[in-house]
C-alpha atoms as a PDB file:
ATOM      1  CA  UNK A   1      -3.077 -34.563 -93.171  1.00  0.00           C
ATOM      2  CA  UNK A   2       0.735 -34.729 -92.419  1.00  0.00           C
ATOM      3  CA  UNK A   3       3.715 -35.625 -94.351  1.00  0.00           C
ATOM      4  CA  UNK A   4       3.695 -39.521 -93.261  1.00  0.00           C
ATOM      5  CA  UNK A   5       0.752 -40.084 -94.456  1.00  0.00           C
ATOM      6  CA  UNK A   6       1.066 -38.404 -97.550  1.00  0.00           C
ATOM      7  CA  UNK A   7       4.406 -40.287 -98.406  1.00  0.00           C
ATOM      8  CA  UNK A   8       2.459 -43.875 -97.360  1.00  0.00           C
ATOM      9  CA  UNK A   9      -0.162 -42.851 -99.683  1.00  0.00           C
ATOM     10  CA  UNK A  10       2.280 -42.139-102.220  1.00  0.00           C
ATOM     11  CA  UNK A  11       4.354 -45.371-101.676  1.00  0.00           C
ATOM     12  CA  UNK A  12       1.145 -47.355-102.322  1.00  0.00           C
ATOM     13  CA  UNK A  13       0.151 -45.826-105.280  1.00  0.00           C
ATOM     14  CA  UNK A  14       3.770 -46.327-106.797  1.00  0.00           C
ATOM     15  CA  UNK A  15       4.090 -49.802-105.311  1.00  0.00           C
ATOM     16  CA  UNK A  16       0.491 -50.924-107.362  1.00  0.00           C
ATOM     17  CA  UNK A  17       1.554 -49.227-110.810  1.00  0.00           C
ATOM     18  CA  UNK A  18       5.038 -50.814-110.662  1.00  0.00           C
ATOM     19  CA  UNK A  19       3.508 -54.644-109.990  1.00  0.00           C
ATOM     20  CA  UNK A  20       0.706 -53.543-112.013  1.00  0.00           C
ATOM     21  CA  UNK A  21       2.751 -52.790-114.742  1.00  0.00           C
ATOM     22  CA  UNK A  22       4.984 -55.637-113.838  1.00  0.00           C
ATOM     23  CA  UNK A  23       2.504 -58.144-114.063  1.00  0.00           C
ATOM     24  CA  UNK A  24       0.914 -56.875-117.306  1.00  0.00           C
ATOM     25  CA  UNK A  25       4.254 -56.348-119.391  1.00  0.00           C
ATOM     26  CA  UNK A  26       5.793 -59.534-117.941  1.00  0.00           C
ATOM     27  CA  UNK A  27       7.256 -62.093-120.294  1.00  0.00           C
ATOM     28  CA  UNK A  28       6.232 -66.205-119.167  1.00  0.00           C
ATOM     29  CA  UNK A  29       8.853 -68.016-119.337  1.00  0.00           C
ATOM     30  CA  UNK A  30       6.797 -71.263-118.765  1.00  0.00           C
ATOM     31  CA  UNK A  31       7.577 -74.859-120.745  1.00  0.00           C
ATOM     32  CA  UNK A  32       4.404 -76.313-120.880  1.00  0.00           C
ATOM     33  CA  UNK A  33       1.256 -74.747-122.893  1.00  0.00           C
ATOM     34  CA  UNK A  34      -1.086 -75.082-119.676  1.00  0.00           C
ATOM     35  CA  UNK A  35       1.277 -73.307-117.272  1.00  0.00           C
ATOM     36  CA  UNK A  36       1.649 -70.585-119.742  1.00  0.00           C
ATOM     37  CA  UNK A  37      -2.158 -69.830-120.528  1.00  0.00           C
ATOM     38  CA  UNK A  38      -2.700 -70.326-116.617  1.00  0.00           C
ATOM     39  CA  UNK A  39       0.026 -67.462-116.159  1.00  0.00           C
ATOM     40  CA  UNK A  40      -0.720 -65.261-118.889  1.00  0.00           C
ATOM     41  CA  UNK A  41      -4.306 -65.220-117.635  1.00  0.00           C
ATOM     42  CA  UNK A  42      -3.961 -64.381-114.141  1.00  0.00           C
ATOM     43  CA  UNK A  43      -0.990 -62.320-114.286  1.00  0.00           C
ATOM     44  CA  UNK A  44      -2.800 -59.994-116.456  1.00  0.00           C
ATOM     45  CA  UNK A  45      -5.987 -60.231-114.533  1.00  0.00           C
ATOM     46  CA  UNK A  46      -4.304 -58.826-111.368  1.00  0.00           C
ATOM     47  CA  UNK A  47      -2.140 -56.382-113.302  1.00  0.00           C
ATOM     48  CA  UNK A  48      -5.483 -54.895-114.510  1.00  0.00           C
ATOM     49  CA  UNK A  49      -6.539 -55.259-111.093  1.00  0.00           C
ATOM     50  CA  UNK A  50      -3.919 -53.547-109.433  1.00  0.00           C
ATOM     51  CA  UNK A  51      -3.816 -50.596-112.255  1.00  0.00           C
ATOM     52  CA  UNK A  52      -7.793 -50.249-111.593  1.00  0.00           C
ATOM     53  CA  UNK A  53      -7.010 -50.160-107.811  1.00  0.00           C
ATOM     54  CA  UNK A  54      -4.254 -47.263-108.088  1.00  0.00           C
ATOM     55  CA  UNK A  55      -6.663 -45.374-110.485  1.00  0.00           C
ATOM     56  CA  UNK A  56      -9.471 -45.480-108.009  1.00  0.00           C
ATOM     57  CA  UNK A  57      -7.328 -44.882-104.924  1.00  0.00           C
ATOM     58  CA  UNK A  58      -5.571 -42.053-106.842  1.00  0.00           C
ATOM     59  CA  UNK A  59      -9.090 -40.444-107.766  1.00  0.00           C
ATOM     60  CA  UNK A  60     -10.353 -40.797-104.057  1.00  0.00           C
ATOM     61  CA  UNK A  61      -7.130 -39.403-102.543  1.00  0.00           C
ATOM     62  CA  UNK A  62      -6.685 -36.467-105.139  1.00  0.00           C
ATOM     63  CA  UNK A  63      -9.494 -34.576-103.087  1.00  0.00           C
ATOM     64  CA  UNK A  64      -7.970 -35.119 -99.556  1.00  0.00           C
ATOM     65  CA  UNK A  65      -4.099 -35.387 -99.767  1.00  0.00           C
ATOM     66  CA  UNK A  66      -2.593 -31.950-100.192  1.00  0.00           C
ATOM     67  CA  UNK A  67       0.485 -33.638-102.004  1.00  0.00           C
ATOM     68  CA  UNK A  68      -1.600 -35.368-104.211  1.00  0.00           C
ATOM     69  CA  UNK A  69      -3.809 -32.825-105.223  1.00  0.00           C
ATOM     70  CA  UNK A  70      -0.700 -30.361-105.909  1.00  0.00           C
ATOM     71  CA  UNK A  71       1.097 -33.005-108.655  1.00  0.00           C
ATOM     72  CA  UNK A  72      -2.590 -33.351-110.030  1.00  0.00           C
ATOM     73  CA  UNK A  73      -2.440 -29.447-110.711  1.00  0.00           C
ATOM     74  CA  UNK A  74       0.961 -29.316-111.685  1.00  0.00           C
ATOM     75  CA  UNK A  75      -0.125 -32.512-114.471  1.00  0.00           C
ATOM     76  CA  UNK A  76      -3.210 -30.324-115.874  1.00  0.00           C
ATOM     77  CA  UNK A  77      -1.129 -27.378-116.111  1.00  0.00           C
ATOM     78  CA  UNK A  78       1.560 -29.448-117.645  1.00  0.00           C
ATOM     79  CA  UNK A  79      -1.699 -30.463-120.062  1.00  0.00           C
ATOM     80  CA  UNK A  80      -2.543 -27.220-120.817  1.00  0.00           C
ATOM     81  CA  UNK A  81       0.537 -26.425-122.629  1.00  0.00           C
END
């Protein structure tokens, strides 16, 4: 595992919680009732989506990427405390 590939990882997982949360916390801004149920629906729908898919992709790459694994120690020993 080298350093490029841990910082792509990394991007990916910071790109999906910043849309995720994006998309989730967003305000519509839409006139009509139907645009705005439309919106609210599927924005949230993929923010979940996106928050489920960094969770999982976090999870799976915890166990390989030497970065990764080292802030998830350094988080449960923050825990700990």
């Amino acid at each position: 595992m080298n350093k490029t590939e841990s910082l792509i990882r990394i991007a990916i997982l910071l790109t999906l919680a910043i849309v995720g949360f994006g998309l989730v916390f967003g305000e519509e801004q839409d006139e009509s009732l139907w645009d705005f149920t439309l919106h609210v629906i599927f924005d949230k729908a993929f923010g979940v989506g996106y928050l489920y898919l960094m969770g999982k992709l976090y999870s799976r790459w915890c166990k390989t990427d030497k970065w990764i694994a080292r802030f998830e120690a350094w988080n449960a020993k923050g825990l700990e405390k």
